[in-house]
C-alpha atoms as a PDB file:
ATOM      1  CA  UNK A   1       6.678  17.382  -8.362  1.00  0.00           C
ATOM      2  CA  UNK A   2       3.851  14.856 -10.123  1.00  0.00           C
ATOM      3  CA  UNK A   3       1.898  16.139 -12.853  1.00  0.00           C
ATOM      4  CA  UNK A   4      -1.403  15.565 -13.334  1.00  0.00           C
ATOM      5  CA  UNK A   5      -1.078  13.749 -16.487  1.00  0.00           C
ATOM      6  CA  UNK A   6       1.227  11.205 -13.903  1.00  0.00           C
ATOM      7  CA  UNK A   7      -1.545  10.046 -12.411  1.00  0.00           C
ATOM      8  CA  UNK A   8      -3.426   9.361 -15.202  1.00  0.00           C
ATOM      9  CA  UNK A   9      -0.798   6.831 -16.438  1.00  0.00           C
ATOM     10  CA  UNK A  10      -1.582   4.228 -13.276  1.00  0.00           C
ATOM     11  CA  UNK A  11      -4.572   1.553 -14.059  1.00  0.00           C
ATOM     12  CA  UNK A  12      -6.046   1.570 -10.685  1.00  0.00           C
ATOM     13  CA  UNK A  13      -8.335  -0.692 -10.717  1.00  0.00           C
ATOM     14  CA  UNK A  14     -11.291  -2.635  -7.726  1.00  0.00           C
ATOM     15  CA  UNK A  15     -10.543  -6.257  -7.135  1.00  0.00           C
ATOM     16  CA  UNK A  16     -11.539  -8.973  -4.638  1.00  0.00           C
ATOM     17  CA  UNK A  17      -9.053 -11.265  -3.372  1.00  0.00           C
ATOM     18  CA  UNK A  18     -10.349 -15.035  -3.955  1.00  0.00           C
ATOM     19  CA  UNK A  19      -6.696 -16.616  -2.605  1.00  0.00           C
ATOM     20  CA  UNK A  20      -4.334 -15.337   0.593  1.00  0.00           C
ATOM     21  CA  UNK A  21      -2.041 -17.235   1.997  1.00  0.00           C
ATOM     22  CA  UNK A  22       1.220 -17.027   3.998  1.00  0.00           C
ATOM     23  CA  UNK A  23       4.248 -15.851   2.087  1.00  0.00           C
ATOM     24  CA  UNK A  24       7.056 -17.601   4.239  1.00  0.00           C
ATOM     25  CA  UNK A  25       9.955 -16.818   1.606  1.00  0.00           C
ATOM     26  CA  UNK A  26       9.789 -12.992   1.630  1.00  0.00           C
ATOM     27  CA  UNK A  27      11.757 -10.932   4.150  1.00  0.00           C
ATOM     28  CA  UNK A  28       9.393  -9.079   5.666  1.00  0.00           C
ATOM     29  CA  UNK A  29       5.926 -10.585   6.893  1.00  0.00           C
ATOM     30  CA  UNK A  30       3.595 -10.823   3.655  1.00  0.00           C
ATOM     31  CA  UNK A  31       1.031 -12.377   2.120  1.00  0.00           C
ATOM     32  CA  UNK A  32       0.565 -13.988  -1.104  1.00  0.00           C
ATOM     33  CA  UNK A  33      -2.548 -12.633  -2.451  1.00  0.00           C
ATOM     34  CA  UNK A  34      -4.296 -13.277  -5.860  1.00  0.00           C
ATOM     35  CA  UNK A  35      -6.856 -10.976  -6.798  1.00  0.00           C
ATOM     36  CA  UNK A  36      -9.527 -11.072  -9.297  1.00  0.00           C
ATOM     37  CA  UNK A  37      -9.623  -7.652 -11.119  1.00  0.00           C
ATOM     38  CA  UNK A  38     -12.576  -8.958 -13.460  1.00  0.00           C
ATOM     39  CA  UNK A  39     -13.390 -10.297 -17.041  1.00  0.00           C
ATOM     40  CA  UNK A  40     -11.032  -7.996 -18.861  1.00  0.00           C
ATOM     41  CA  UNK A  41      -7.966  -8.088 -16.488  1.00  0.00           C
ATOM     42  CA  UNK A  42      -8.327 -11.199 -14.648  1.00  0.00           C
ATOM     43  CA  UNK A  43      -6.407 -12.902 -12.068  1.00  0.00           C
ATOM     44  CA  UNK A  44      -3.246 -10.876 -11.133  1.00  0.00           C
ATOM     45  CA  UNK A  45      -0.923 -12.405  -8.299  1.00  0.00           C
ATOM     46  CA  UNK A  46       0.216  -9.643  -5.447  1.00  0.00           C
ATOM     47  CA  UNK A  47       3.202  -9.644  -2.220  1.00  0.00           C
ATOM     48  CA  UNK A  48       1.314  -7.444   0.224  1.00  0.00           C
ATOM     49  CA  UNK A  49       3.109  -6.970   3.722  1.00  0.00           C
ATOM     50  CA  UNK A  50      -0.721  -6.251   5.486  1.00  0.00           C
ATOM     51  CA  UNK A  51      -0.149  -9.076   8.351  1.00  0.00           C
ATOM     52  CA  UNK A  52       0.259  -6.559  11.056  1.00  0.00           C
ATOM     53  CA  UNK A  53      -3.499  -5.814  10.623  1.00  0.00           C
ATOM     54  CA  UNK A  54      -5.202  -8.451   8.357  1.00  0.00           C
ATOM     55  CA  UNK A  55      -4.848 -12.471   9.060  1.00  0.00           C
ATOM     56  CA  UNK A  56      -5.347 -14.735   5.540  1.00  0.00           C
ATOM     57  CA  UNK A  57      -9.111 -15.612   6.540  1.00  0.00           C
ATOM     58  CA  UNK A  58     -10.273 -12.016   6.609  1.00  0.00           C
ATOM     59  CA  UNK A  59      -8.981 -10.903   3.406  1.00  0.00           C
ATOM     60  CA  UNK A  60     -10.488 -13.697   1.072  1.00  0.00           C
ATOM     61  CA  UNK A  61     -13.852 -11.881  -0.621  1.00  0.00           C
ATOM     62  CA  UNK A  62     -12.378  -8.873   0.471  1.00  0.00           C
ATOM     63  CA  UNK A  63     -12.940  -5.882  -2.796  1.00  0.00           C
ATOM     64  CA  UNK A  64      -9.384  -3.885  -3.279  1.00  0.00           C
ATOM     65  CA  UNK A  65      -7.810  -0.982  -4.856  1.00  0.00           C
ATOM     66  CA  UNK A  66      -4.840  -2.273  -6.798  1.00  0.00           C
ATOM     67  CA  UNK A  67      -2.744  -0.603  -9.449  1.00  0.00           C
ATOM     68  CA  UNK A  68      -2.807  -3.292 -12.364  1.00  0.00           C
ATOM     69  CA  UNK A  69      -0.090  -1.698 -14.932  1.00  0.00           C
ATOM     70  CA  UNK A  70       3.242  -2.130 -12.952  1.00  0.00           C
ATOM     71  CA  UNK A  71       5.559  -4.208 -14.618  1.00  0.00           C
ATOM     72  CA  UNK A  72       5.962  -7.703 -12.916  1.00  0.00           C
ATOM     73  CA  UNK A  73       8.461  -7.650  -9.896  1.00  0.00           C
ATOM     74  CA  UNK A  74      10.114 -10.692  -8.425  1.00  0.00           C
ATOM     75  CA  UNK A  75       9.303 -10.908  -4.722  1.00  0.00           C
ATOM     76  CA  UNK A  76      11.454 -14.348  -3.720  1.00  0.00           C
ATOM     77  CA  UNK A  77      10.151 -16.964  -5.434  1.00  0.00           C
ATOM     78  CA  UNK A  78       6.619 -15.379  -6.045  1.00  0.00           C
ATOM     79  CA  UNK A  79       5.645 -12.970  -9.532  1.00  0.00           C
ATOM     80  CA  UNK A  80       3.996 -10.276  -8.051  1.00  0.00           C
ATOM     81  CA  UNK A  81       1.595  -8.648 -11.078  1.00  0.00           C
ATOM     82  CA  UNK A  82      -0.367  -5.844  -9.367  1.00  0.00           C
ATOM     83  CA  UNK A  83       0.169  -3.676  -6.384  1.00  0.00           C
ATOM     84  CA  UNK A  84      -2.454  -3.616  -3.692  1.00  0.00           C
ATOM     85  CA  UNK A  85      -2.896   0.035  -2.134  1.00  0.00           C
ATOM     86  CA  UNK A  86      -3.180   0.708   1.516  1.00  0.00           C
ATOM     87  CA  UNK A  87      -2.206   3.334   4.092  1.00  0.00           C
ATOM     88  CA  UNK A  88       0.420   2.958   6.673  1.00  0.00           C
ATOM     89  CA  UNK A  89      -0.749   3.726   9.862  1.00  0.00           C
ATOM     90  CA  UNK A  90       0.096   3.079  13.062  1.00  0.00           C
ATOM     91  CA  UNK A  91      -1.410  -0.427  13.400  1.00  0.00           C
ATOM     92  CA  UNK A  92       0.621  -1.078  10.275  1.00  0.00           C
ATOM     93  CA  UNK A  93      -0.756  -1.047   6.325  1.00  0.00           C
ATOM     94  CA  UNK A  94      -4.752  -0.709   5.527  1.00  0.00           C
ATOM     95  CA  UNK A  95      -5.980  -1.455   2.815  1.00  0.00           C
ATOM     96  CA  UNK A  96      -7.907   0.794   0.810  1.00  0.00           C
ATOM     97  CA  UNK A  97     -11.375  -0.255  -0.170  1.00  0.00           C
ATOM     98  CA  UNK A  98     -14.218   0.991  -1.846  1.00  0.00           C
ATOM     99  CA  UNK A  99     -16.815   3.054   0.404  1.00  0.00           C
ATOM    100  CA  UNK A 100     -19.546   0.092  -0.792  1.00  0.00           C
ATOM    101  CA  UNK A 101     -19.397  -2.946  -3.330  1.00  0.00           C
ATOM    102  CA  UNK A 102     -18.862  -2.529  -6.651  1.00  0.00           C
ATOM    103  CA  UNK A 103     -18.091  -3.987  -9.779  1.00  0.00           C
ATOM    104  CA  UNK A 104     -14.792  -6.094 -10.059  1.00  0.00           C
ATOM    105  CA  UNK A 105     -12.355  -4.172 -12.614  1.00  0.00           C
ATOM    106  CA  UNK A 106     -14.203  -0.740 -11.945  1.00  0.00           C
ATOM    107  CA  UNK A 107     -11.309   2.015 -12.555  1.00  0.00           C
ATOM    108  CA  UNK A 108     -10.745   4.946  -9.957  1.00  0.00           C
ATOM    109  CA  UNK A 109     -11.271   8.198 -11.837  1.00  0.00           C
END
């Protein structure tokens, strides 16, 4: 069973995509995203497999909950720096927003 003190190790953090696009190399359907997690984290590069629900024109400006202290993973030919969180549902994955706007690199707490 987690701890509580688990959970306080991940860096979840609110980012806005600026860049989607098609990621033709992976496996399974994906995305390429790059999301901007703000002044003091940046630009971190994700693999999201959202296409079931999400199409690359929707997603750009879109504000994120991403964990931001994974170790890179390989993904094909793409780095992929931060894990975007979403819910599978039947549809397929959602992502998981914030309930309104707020600031880029804002930490869930």
């Amino acid at each position: 069973m987690a701890e509580f003190d688990d959970f306080l190790k991940l860096d979840i953090r609110v980012g806005e995509i600026v860049k989607a696009e098609i990621f033709e190399k992976a496996k399974k359907p994906a995305y390429k995203l790059w999301v901007d997690f703000g002044s003091d984290i940046g630009i971190k590069k994700s693999s999201a497999q959202i296409t079931e629900c999400y199409n690359t024109e929707d997603l750009t400006g879109k504000q994120v909950l991403g964990v931001v202290n994974f170790p890179p993973r390989q993904v094909a030919d793409f780095m992929s720096e931060a894990l975007v969180l979403g819910v599978y549902s039947e549809q397929g994955v959602v992502l998981i927003q914030p309930e309104r706007p707020v600031k880029k690199g804002d930490k869930l707490g």
